[in-house]
C-alpha atoms as a PDB file:
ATOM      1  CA  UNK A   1      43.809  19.377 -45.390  1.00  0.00           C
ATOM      2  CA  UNK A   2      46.614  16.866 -47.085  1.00  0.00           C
ATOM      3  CA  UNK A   3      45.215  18.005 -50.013  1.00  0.00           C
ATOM      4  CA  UNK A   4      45.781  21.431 -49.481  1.00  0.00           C
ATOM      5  CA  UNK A   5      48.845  21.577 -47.566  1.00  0.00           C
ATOM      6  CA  UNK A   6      50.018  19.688 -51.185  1.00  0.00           C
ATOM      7  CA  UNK A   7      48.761  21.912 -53.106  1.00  0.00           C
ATOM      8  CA  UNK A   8      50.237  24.747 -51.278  1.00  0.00           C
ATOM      9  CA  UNK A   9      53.566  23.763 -51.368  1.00  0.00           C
ATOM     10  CA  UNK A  10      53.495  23.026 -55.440  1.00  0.00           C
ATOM     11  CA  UNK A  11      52.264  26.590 -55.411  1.00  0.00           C
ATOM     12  CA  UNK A  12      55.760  27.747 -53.168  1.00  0.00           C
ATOM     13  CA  UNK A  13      54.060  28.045 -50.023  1.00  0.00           C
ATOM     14  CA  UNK A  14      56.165  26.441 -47.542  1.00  0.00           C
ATOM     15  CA  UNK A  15      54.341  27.859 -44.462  1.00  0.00           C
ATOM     16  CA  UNK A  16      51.612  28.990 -43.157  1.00  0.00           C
ATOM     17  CA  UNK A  17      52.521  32.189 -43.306  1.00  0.00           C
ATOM     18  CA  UNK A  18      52.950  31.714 -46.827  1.00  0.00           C
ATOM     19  CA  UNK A  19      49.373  30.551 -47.089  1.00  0.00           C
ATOM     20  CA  UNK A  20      48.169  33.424 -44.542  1.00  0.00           C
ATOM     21  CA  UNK A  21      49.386  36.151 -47.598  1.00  0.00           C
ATOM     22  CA  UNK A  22      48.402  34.316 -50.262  1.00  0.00           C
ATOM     23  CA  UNK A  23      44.879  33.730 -48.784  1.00  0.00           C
ATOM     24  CA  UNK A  24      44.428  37.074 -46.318  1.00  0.00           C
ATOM     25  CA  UNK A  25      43.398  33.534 -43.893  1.00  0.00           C
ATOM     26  CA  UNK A  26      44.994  34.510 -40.629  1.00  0.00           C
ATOM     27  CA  UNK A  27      47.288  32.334 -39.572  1.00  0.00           C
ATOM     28  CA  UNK A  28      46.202  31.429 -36.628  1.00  0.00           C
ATOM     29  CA  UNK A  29      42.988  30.375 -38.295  1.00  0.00           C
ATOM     30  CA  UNK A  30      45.100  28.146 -40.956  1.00  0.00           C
ATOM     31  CA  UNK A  31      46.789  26.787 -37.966  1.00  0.00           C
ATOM     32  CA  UNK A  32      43.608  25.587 -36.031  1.00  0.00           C
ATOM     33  CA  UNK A  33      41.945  24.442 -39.232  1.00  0.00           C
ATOM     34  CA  UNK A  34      45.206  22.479 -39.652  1.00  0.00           C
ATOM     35  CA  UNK A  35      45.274  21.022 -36.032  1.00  0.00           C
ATOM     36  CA  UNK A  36      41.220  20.004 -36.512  1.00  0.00           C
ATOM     37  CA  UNK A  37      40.213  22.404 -33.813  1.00  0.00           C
ATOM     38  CA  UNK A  38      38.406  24.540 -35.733  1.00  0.00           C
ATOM     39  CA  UNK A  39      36.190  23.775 -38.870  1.00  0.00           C
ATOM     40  CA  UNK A  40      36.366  26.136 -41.744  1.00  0.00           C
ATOM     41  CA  UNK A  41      33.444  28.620 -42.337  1.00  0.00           C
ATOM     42  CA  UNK A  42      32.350  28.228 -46.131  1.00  0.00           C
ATOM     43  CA  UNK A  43      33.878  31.933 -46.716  1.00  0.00           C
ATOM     44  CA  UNK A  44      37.025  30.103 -45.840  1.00  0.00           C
ATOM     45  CA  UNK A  45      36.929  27.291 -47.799  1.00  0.00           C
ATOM     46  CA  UNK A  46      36.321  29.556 -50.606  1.00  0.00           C
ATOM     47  CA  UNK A  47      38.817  31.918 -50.519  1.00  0.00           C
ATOM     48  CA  UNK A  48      41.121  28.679 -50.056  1.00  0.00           C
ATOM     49  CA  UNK A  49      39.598  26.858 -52.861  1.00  0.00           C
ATOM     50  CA  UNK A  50      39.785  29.876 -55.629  1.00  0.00           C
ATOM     51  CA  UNK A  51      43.447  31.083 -54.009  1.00  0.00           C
ATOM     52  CA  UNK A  52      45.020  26.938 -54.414  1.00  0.00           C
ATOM     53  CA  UNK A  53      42.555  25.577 -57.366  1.00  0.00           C
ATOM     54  CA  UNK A  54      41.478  23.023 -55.821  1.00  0.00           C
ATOM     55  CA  UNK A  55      37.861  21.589 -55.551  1.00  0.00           C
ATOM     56  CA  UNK A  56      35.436  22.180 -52.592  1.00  0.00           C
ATOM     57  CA  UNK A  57      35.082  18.481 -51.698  1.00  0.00           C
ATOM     58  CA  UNK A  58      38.733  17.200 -51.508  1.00  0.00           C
ATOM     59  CA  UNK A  59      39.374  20.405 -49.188  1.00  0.00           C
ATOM     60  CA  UNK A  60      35.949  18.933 -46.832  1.00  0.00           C
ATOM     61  CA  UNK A  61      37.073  15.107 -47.144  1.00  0.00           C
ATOM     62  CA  UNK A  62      40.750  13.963 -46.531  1.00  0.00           C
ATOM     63  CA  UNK A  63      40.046  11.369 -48.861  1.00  0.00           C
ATOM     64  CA  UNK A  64      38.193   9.273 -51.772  1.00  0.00           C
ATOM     65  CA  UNK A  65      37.418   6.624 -49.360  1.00  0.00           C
ATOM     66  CA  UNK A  66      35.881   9.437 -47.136  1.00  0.00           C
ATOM     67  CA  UNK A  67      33.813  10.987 -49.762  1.00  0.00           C
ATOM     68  CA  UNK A  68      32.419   8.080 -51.100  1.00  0.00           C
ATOM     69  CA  UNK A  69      31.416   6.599 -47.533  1.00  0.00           C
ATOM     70  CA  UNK A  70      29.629   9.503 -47.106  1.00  0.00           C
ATOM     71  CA  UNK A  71      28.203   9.013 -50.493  1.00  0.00           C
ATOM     72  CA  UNK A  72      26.738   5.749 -49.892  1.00  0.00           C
ATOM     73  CA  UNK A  73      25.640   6.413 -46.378  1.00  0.00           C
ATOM     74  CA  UNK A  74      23.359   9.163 -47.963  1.00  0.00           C
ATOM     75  CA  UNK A  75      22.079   7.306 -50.993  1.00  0.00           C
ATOM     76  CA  UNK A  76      20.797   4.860 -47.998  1.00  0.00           C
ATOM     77  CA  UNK A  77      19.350   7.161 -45.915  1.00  0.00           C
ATOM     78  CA  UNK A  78      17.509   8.904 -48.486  1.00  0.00           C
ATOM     79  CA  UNK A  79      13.248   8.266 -49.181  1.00  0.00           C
END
């Protein structure tokens, strides 16, 4: 969500509200998805990946370290 909140603001959205127009995302949603007590739908994360350009992954992992722990722990569990 750093990501995105980032990306948001370089865009001029400085609130959620902002991001609720931009995105048609209520805000309500955007604020639960923000607080972690709701996970994104894949609609959502589309619509907020085509309305802020960013990519799919970095709006599903926080971070690099994130995404490539999860990386590894698949290439090990994998026949």
């Amino acid at each position: 969500m750093d990501t995105l909140l980032a990306k948001a603001g370089e865009l001029g959205d400085q609130s959620v509200a902002d991001m609720a127009q931009r995105t048609g995302i209520s805000r309500s949603t955007l604020h639960r998805l923000a607080a972690g007590t709701k996970q994104p739908s894949l609609a959502t994360l589309w619509t907020l990946r085509d309305a802020y350009r960013v990519r799919l992954d970095a709006l599903v992992y926080d971070d690099i370290q994130t995404l490539r722990r999860s990386s590894l722990s698949q290439q090990h569990h994998a026949p």
